[in-house]
C-alpha atoms as a PDB file:
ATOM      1  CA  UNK A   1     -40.665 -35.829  -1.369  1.00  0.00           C
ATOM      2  CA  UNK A   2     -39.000 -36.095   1.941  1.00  0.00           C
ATOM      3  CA  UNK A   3     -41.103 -37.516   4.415  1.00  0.00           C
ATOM      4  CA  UNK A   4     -43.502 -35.578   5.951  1.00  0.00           C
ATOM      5  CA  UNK A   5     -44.898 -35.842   9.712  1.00  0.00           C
ATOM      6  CA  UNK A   6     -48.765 -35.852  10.793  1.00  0.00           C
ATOM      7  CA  UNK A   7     -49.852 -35.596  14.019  1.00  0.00           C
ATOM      8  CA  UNK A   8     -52.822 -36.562  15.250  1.00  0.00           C
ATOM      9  CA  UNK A   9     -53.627 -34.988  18.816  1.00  0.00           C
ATOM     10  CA  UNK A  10     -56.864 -34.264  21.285  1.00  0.00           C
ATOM     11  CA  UNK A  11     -56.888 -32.391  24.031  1.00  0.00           C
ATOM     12  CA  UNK A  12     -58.998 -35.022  26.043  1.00  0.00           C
ATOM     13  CA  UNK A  13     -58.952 -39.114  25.614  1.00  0.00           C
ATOM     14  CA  UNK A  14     -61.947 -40.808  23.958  1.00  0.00           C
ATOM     15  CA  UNK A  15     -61.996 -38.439  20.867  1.00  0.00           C
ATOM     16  CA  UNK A  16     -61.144 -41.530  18.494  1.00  0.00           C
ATOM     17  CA  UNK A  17     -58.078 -40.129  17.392  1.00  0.00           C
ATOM     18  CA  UNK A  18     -56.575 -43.514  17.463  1.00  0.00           C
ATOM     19  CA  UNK A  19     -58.341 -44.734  15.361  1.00  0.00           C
ATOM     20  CA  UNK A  20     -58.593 -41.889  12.821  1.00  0.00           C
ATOM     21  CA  UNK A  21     -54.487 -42.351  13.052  1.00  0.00           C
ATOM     22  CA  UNK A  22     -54.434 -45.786  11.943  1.00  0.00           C
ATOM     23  CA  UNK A  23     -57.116 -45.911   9.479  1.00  0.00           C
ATOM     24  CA  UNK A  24     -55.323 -42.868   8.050  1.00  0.00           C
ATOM     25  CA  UNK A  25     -51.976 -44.252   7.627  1.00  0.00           C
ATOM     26  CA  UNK A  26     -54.157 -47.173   5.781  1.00  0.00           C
ATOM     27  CA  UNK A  27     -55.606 -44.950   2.921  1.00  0.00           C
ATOM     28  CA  UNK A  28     -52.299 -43.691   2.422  1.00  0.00           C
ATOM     29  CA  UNK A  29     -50.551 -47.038   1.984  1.00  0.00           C
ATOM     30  CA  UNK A  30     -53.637 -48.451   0.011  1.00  0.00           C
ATOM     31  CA  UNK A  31     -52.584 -45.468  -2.466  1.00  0.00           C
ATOM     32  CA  UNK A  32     -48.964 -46.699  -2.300  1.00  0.00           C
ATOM     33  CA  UNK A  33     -47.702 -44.508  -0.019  1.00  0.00           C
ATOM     34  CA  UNK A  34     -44.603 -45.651   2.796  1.00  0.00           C
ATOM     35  CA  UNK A  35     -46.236 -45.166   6.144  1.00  0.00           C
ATOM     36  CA  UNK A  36     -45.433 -45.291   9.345  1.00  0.00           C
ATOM     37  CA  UNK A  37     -47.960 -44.792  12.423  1.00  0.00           C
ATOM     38  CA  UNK A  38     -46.246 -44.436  15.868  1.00  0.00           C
ATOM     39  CA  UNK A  39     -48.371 -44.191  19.398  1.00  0.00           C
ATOM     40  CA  UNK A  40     -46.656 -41.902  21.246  1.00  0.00           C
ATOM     41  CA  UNK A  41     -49.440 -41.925  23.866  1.00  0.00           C
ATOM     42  CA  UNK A  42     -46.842 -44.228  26.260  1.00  0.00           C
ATOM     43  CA  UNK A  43     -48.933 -43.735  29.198  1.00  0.00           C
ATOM     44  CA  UNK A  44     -52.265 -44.888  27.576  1.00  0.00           C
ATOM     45  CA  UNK A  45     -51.175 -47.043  24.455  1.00  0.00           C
ATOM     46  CA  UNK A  46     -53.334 -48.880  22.333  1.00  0.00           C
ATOM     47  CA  UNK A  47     -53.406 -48.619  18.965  1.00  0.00           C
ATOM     48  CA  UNK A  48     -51.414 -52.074  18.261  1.00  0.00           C
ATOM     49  CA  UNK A  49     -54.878 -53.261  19.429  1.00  0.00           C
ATOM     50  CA  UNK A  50     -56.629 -51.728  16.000  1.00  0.00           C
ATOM     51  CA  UNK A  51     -54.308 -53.314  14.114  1.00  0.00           C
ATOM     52  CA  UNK A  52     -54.425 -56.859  15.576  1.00  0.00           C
ATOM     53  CA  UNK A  53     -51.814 -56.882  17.938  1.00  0.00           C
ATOM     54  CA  UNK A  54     -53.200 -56.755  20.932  1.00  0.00           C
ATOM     55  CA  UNK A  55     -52.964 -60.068  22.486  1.00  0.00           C
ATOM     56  CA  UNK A  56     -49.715 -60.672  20.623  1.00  0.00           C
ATOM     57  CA  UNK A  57     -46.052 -60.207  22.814  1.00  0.00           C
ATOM     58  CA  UNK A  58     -44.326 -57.453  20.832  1.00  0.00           C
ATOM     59  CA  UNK A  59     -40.829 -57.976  20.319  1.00  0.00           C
ATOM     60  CA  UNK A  60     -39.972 -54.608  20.767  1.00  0.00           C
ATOM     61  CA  UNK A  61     -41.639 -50.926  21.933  1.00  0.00           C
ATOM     62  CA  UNK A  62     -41.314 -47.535  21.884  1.00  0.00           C
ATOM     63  CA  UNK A  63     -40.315 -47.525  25.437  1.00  0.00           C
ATOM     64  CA  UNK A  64     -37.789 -50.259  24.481  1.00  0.00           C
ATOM     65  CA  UNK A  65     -36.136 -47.730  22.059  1.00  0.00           C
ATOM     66  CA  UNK A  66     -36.533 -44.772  24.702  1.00  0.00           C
ATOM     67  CA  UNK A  67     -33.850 -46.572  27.171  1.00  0.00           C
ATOM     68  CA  UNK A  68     -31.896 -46.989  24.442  1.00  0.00           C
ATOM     69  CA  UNK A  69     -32.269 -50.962  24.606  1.00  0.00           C
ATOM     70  CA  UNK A  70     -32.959 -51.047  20.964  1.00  0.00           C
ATOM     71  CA  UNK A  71     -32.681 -49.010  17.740  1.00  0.00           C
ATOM     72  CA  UNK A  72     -35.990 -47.544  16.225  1.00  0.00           C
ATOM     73  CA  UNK A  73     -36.459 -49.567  13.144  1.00  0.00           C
ATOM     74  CA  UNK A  74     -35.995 -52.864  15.779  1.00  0.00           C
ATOM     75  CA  UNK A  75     -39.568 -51.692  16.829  1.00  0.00           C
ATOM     76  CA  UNK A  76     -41.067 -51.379  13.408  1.00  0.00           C
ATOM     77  CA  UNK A  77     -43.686 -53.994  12.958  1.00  0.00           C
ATOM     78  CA  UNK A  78     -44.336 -54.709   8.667  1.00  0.00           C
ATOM     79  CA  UNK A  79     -47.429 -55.049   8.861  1.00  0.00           C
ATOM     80  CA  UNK A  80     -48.206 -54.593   4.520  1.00  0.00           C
ATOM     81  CA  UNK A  81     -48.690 -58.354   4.015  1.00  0.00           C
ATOM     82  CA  UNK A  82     -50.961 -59.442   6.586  1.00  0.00           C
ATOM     83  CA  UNK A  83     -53.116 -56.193   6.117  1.00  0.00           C
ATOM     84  CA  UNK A  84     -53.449 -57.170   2.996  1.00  0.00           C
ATOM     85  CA  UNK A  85     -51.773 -53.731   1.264  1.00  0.00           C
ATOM     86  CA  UNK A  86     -50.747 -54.322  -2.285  1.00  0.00           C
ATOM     87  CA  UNK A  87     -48.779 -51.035  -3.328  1.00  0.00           C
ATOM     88  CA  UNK A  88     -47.808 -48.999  -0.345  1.00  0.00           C
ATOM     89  CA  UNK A  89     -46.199 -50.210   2.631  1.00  0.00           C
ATOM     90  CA  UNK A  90     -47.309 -49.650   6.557  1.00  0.00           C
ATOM     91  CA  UNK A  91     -45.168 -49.989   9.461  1.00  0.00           C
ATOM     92  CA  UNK A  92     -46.515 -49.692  13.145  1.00  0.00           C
ATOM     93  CA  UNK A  93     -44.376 -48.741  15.599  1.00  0.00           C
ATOM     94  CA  UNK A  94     -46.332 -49.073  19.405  1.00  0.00           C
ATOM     95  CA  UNK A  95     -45.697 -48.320  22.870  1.00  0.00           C
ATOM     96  CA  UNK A  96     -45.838 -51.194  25.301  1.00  0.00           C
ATOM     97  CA  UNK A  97     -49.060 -52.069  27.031  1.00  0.00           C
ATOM     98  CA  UNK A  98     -46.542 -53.517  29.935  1.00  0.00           C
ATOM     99  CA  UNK A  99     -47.734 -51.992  33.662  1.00  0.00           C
ATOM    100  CA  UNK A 100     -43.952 -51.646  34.718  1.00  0.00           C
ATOM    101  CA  UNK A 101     -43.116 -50.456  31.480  1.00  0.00           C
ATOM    102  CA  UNK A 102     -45.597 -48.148  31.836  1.00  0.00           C
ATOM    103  CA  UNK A 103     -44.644 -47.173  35.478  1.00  0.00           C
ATOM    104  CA  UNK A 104     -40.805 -46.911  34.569  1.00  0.00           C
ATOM    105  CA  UNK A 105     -41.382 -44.024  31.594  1.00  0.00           C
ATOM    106  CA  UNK A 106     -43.948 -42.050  33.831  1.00  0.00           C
ATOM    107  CA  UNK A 107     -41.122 -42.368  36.225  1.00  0.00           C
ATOM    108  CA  UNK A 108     -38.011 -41.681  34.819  1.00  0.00           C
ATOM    109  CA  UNK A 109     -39.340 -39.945  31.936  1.00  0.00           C
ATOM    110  CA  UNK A 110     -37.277 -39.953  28.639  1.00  0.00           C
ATOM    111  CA  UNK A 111     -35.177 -37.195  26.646  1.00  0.00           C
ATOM    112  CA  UNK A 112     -37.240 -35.252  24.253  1.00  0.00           C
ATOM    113  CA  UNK A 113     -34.295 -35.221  21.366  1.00  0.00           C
ATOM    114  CA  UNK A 114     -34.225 -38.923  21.865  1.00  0.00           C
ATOM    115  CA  UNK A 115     -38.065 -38.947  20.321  1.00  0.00           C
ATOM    116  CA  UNK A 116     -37.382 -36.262  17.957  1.00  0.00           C
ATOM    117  CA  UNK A 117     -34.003 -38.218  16.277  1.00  0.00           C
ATOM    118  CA  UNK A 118     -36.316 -41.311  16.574  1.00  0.00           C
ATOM    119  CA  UNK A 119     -38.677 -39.557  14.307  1.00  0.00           C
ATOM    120  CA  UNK A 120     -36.443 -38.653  11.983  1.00  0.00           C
ATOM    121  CA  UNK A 121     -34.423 -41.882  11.850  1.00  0.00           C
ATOM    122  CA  UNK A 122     -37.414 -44.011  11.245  1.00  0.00           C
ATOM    123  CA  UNK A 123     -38.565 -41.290   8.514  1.00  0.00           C
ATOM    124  CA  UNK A 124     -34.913 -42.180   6.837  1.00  0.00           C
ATOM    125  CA  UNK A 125     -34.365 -45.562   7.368  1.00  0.00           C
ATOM    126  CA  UNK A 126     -37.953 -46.789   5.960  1.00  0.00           C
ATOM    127  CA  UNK A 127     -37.932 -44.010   3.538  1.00  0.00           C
ATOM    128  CA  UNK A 128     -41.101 -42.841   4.701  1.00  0.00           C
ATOM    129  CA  UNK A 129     -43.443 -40.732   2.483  1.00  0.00           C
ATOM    130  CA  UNK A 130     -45.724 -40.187   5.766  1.00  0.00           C
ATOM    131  CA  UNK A 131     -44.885 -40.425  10.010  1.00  0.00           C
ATOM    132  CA  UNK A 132     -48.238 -40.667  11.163  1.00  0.00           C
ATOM    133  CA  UNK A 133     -48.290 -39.574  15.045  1.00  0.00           C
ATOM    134  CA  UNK A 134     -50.693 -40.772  17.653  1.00  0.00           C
ATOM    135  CA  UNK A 135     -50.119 -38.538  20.399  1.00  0.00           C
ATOM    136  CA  UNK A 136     -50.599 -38.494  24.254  1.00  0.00           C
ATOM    137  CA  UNK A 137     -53.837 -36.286  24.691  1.00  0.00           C
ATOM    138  CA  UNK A 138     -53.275 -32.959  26.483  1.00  0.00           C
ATOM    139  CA  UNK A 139     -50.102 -31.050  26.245  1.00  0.00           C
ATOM    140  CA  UNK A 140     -47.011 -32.213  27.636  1.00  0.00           C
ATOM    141  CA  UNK A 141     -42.951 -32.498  26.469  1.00  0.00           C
ATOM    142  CA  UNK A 142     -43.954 -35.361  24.297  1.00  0.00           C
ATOM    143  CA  UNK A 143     -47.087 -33.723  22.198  1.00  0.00           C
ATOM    144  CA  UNK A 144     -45.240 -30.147  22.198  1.00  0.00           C
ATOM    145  CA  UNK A 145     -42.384 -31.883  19.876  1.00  0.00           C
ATOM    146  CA  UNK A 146     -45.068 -33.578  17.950  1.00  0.00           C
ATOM    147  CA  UNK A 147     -46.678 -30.586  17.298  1.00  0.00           C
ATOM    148  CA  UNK A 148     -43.245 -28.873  16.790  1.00  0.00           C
ATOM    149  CA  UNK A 149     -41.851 -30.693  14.027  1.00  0.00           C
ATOM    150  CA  UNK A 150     -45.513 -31.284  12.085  1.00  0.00           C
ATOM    151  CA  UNK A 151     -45.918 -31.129   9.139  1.00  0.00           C
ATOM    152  CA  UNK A 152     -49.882 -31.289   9.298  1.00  0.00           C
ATOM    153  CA  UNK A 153     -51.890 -31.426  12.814  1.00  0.00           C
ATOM    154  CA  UNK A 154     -55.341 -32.554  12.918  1.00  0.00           C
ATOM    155  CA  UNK A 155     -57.065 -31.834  16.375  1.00  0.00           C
ATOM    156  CA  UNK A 156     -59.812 -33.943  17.213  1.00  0.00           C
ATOM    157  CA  UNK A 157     -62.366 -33.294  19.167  1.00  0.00           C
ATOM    158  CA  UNK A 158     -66.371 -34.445  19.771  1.00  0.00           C
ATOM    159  CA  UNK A 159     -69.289 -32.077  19.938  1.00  0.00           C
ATOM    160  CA  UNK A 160     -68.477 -31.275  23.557  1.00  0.00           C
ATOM    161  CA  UNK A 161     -67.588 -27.963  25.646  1.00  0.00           C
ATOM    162  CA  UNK A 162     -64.622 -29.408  27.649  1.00  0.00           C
ATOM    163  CA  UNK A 163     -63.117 -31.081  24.464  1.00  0.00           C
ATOM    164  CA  UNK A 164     -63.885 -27.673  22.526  1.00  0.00           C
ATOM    165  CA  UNK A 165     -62.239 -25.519  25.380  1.00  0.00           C
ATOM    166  CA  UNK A 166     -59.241 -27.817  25.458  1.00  0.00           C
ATOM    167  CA  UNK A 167     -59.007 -27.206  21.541  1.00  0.00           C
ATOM    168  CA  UNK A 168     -58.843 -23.862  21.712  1.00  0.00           C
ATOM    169  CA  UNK A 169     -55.421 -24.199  24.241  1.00  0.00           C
ATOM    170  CA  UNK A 170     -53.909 -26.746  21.679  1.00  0.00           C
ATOM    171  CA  UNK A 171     -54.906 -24.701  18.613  1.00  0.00           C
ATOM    172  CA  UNK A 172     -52.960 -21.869  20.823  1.00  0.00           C
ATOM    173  CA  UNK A 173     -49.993 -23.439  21.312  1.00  0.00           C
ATOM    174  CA  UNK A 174     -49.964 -24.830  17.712  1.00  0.00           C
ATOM    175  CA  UNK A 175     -49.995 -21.256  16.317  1.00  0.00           C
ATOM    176  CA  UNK A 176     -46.742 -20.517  18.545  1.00  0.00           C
ATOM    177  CA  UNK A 177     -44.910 -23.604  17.538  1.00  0.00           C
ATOM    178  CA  UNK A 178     -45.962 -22.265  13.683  1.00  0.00           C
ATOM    179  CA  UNK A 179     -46.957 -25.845  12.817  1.00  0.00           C
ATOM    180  CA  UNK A 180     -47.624 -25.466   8.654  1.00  0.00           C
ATOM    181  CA  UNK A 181     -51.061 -27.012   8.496  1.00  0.00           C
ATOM    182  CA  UNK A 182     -53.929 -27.205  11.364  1.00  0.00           C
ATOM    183  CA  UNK A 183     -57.049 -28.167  10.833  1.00  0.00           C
ATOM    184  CA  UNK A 184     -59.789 -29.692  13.134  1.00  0.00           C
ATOM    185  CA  UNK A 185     -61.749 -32.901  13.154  1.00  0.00           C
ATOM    186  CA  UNK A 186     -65.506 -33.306  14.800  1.00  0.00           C
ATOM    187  CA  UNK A 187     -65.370 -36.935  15.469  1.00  0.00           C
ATOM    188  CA  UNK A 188     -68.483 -38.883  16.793  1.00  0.00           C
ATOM    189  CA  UNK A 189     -70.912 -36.277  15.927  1.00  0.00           C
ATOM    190  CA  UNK A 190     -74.391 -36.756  17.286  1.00  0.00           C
ATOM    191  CA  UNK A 191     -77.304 -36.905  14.015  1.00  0.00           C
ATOM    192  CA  UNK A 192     -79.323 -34.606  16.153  1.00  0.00           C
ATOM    193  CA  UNK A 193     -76.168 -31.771  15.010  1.00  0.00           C
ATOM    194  CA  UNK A 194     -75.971 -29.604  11.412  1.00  0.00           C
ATOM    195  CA  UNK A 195     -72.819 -30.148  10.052  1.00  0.00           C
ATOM    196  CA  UNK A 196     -72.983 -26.754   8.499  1.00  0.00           C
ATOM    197  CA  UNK A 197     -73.748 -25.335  11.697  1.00  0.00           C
ATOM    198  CA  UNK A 198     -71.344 -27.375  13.672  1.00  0.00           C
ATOM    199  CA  UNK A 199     -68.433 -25.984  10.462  1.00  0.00           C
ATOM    200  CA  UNK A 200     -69.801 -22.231  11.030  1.00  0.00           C
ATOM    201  CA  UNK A 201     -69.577 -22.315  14.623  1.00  0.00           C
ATOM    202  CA  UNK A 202     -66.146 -23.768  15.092  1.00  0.00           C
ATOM    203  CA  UNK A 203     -64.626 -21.925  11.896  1.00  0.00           C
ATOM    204  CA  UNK A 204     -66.108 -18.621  13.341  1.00  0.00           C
ATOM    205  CA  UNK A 205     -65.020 -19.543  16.954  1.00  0.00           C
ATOM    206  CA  UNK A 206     -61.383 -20.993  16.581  1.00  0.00           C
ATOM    207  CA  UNK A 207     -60.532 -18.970  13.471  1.00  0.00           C
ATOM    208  CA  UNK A 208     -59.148 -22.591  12.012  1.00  0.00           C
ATOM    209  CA  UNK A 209     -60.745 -25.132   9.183  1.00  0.00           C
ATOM    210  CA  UNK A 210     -62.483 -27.808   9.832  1.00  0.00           C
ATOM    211  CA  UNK A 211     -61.086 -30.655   7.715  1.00  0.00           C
ATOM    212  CA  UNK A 212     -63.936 -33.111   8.194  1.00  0.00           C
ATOM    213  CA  UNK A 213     -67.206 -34.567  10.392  1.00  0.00           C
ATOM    214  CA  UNK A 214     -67.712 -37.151  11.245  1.00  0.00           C
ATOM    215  CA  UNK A 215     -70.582 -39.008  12.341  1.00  0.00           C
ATOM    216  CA  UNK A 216     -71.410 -41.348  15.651  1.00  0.00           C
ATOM    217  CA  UNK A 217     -71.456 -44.414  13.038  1.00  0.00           C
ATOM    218  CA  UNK A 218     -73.076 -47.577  14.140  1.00  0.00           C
ATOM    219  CA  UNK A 219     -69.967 -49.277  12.074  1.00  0.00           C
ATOM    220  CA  UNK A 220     -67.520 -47.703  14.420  1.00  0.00           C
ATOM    221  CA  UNK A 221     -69.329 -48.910  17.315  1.00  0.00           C
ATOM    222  CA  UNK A 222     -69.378 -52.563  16.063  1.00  0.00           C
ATOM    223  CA  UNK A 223     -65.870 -52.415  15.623  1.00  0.00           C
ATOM    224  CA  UNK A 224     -64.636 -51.325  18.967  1.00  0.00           C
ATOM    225  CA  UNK A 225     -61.202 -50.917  17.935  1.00  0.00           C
ATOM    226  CA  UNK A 226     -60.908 -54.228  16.748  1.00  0.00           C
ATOM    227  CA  UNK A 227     -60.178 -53.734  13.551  1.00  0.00           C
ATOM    228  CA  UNK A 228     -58.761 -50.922  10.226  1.00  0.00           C
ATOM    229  CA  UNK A 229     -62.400 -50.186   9.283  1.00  0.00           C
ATOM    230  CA  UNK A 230     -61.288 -48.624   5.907  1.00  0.00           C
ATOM    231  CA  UNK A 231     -59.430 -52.068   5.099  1.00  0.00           C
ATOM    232  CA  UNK A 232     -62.638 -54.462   6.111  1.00  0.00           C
ATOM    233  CA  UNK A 233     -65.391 -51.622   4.914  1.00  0.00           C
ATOM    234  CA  UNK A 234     -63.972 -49.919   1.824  1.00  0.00           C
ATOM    235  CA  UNK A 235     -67.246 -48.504   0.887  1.00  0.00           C
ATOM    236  CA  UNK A 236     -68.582 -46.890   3.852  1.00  0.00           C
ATOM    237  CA  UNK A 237     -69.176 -43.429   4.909  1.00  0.00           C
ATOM    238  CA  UNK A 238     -66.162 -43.587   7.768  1.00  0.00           C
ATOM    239  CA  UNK A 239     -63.839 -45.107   4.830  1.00  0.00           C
ATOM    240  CA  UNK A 240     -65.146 -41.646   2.546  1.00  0.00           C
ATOM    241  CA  UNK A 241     -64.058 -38.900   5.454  1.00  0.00           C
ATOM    242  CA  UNK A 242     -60.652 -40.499   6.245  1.00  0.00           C
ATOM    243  CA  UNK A 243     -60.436 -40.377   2.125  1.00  0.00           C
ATOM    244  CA  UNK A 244     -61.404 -36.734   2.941  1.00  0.00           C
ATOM    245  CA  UNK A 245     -58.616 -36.446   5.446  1.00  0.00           C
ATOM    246  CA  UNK A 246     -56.069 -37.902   3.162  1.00  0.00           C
ATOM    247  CA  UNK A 247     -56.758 -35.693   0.035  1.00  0.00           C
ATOM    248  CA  UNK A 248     -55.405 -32.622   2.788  1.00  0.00           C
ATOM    249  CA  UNK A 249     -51.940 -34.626   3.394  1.00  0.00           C
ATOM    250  CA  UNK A 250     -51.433 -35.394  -0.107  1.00  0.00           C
END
């Protein structure tokens, strides 16, 4: 199949989406799949940090790519080996952590098609089965062509009025950009909550499916970002919803 492109959006930060990006691109290469997960959230990056990278000096970025100082597949990082992935493959390509790299693309901004033929190339050049997309939360140029040229958007969002109002724009604009597939995601969900009440609410309410719960896990709080939970805690409940999540991609 030609690769296809999943985007991974909130409408407000601290969802987890994140980390639901990169421990989704990891169920899909555990099951052999080519993956790729890129963090287009250049003004708040940090999902290099889930996979290890944090305190490492990347040799190349998004931004880097964006000024046209490198080519795409310069910035993708292999990282199948040291994840310990035996059949698929998973590339990471991040945005740079830098404060006047940072400064310079909220600046001078960047062309849209530039992004858009970066998706695509990457999709090509790795022969992708999957582009996972972490996106800048909100809606902007950037999460607009992310949502455009989905294949599949999950929108995350808690348990919460202001991230449930701010779904109900994206979901909106989704439905005018005709992306394929939209579901939503209830991520750190309180125990004190029904999931089938929390499912009946937002189903009735935002007229779209909810893909999966998932719970305020004591797991994900030990983690802190630190680390792919699926790859260190196979067995767990967060490991069985991203599982969930995958099943709808595949």
């Amino acid at each position: 199949m030609a690769g296809e492109i999943v985007s991974i959006h909130s409408f407000r930060g601290g969802t987890g989406k994140s980390n639901i990006a990169a421990n989704l691109a990891a169920v899909a290469a555990l099951d052999g799949k080519r993956v790729a997960v890129m963090d287009t959230d250049m003004a708040s990056p940090g999902i290099h940090i889930i996979f290890g990278k944090g305190r490492e000096r990347l040799p190349h970025t998004l931004n880097d790519y964006l000024r046209g100082a490198c080519d795409i597949t310069d910035v993708c990082l292999d990282l199948t080996e040291e994840l310990g992935i035996r059949r698929g493959r998973l590339y990471l390509v991040p945005s740079s952590m830098n404060a006047a790299d940072i400064t310079r693309i909220l600046r001078e901004g960047y062309e849209v098609s530039d992004l858009r033929n970066g998706f695509n190339d990457v999709i090509r050049e790795k022969q992708l089965d999957y582009l996972i997309i972490d996106t800048h939360p909100g809606l902007d140029r950037e999460t607009l062509l992310s949502m455009a040229t989905a294949d599949f958007l999950f929108v995350v969002a808690r348990v919460d009025e202001q991230d449930l109002l701010g779904t109900a724009a994206t979901l909106s604009v989704a439905r005018k950009l005709q992306v394929p597939e939209i579901k939503i995601v209830i991520n750190k969900k309180p125990r004190i909550y029904e999931d089938a009440d929390i499912v009946r609410q937002v189903e009735g309410k935002f007229k779209a499916k909810v893909a999966t719960i998932i719970p305020l896990l004591p797991l994900l709080i030990e983690a802190g970002s630190r680390y792919v939970v699926v790859l260190r805690h196979p067995d767990s409940e967060f490991t069985a919803k991203m599982e969930e999540l995958y099943k709808i991609i595949k």
